[in-house]
N, C-alpha and C. Protein backbone atom coordinates (compact mmCIF):
# COMPACT_ATOMS: atom_id res chain seq x y z
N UNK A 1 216.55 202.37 198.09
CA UNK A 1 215.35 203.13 198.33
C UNK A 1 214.88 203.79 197.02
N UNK A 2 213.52 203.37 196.83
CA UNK A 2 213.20 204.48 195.26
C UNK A 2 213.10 205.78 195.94
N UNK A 3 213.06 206.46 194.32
CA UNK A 3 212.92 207.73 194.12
C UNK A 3 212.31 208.40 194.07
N UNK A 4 211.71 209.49 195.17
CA UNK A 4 210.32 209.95 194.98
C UNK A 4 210.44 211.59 194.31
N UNK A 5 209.30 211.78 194.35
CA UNK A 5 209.37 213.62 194.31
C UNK A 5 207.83 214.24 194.67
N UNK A 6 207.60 215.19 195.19
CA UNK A 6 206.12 215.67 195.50
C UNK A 6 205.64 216.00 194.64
N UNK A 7 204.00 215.89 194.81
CA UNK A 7 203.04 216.38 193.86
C UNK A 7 202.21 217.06 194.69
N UNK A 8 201.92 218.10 194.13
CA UNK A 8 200.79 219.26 194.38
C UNK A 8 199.27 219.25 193.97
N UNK A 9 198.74 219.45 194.59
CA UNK A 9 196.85 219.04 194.06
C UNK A 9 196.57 220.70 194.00
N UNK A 10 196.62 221.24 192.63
CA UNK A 10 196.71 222.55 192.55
C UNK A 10 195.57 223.33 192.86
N UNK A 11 194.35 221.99 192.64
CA UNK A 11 192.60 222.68 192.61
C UNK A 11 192.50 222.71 194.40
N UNK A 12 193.23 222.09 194.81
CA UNK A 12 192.77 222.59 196.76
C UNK A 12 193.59 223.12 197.06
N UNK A 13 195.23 222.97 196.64
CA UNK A 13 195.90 224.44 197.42
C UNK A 13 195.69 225.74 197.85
N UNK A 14 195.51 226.27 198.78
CA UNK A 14 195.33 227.22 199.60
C UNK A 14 196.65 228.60 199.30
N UNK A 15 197.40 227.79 198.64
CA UNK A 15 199.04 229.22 198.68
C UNK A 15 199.82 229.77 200.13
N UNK A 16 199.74 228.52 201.02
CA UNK A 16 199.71 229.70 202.68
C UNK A 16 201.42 229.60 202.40
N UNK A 17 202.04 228.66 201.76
CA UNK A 17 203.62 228.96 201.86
C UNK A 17 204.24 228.25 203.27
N UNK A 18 203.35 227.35 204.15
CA UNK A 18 204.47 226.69 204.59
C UNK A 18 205.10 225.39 204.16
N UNK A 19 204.65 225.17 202.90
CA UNK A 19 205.59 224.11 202.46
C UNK A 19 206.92 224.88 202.11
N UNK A 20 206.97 225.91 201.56
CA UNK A 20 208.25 226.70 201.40
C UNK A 20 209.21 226.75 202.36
N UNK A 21 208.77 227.15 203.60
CA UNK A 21 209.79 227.17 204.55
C UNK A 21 210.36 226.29 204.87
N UNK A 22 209.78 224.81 205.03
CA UNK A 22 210.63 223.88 205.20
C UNK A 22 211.19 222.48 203.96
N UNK A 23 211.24 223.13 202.97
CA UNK A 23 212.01 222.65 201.89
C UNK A 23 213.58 223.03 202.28
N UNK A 24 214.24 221.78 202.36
CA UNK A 24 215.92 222.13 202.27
C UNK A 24 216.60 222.32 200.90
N UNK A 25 215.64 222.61 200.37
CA UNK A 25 216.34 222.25 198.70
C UNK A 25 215.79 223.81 197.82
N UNK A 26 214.72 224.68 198.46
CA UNK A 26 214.01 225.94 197.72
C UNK A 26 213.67 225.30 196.62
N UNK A 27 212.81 224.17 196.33
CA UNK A 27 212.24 223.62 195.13
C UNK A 27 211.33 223.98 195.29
N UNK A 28 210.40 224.93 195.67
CA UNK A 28 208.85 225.25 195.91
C UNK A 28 208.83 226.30 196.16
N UNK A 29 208.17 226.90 195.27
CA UNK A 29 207.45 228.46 194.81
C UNK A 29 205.87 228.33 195.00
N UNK A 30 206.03 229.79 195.39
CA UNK A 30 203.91 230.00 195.05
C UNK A 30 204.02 231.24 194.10
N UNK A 31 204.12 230.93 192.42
CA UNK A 31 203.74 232.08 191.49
C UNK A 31 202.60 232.77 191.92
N UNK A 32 202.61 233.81 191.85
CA UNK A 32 201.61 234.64 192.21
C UNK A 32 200.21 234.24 193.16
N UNK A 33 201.23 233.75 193.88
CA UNK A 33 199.96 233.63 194.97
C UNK A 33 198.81 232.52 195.09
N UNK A 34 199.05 231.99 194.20
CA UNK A 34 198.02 231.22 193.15
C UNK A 34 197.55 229.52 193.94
N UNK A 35 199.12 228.73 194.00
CA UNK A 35 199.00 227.79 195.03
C UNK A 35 200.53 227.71 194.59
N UNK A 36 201.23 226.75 195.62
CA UNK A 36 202.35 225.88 195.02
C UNK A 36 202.53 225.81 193.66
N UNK A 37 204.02 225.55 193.94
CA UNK A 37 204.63 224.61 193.03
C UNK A 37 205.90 224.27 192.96
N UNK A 38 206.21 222.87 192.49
CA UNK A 38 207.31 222.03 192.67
C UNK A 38 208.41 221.86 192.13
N UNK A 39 209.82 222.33 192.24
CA UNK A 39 210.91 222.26 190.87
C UNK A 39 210.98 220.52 191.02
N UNK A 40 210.83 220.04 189.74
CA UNK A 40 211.11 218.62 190.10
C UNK A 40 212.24 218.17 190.09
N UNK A 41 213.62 219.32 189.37
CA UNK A 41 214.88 219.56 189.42
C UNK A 41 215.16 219.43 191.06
N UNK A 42 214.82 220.51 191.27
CA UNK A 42 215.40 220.21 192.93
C UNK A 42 214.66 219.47 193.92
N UNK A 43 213.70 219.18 193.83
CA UNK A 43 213.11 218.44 194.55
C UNK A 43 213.83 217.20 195.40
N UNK A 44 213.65 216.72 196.03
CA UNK A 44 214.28 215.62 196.75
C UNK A 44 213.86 214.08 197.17
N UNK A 45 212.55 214.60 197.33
CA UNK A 45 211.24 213.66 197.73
C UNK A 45 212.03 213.37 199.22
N UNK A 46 211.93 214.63 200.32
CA UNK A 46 211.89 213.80 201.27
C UNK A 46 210.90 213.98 202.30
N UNK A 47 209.55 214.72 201.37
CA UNK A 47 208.47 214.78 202.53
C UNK A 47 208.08 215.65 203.58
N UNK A 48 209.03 216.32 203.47
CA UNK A 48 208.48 217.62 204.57
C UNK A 48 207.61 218.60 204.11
N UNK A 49 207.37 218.56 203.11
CA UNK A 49 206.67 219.48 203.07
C UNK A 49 205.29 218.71 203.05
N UNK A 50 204.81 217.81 202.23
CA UNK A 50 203.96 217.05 202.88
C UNK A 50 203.62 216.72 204.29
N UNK A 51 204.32 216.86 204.64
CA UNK A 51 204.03 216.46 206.46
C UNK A 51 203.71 218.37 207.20
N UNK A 52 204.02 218.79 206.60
CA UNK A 52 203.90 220.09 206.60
C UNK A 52 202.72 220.84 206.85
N UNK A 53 202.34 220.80 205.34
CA UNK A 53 200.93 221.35 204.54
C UNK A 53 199.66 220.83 205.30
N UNK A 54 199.28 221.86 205.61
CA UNK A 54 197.85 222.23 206.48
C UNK A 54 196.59 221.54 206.01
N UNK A 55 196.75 221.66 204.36
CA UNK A 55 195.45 221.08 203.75
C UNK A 55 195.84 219.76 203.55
N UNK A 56 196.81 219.51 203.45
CA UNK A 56 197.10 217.80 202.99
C UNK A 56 196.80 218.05 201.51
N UNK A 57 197.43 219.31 200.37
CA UNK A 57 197.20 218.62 199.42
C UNK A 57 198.60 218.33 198.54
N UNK A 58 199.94 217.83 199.71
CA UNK A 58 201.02 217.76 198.62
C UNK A 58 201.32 215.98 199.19
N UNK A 59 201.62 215.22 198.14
CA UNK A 59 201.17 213.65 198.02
C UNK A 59 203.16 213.44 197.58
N UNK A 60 203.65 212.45 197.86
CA UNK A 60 204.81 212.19 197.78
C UNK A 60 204.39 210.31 196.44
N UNK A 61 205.10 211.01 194.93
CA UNK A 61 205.20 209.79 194.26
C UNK A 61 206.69 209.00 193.73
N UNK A 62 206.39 207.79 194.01
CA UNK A 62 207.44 206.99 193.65
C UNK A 62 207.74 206.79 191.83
N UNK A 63 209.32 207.24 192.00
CA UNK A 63 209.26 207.63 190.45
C UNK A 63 209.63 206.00 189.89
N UNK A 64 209.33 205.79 188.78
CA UNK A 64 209.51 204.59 187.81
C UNK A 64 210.79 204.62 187.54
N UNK A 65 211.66 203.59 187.82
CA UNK A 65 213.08 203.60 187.12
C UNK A 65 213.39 202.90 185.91
């Protein structure tokens, strides 16, 4: 299976923070309120938070090996 990790569309994020809650990994912060954002360290790529997010703006990419 490749390797994914999420991406954030920072110009429509909203900041509401439920991608946070359901990260199993706490790879996702909202600095000051501002919108998301993604540790790509911890990240996992397994999509919940995409499936999550209200606005639809976090996109799951397949990394290049």
């Amino acid at each position: 299976m490749a390797k994914r990790k999420a991406i954030v569309n920072v110009r429509d994020c909203v900041a509401c923070g439920c991608c946070i809650k359901v990260c199993p990994r706490d790879a996702i912060t909202v600095p000051q309120g501002i919108h998301a954002k993604i540790d790509e360290e911890l990240c996992i790529g397994c999509g919940k938070c995409a499936k999550e997010c209200p606005a639809s703006v976090i996109t799951l990419e397949v990394l290049k090996q």
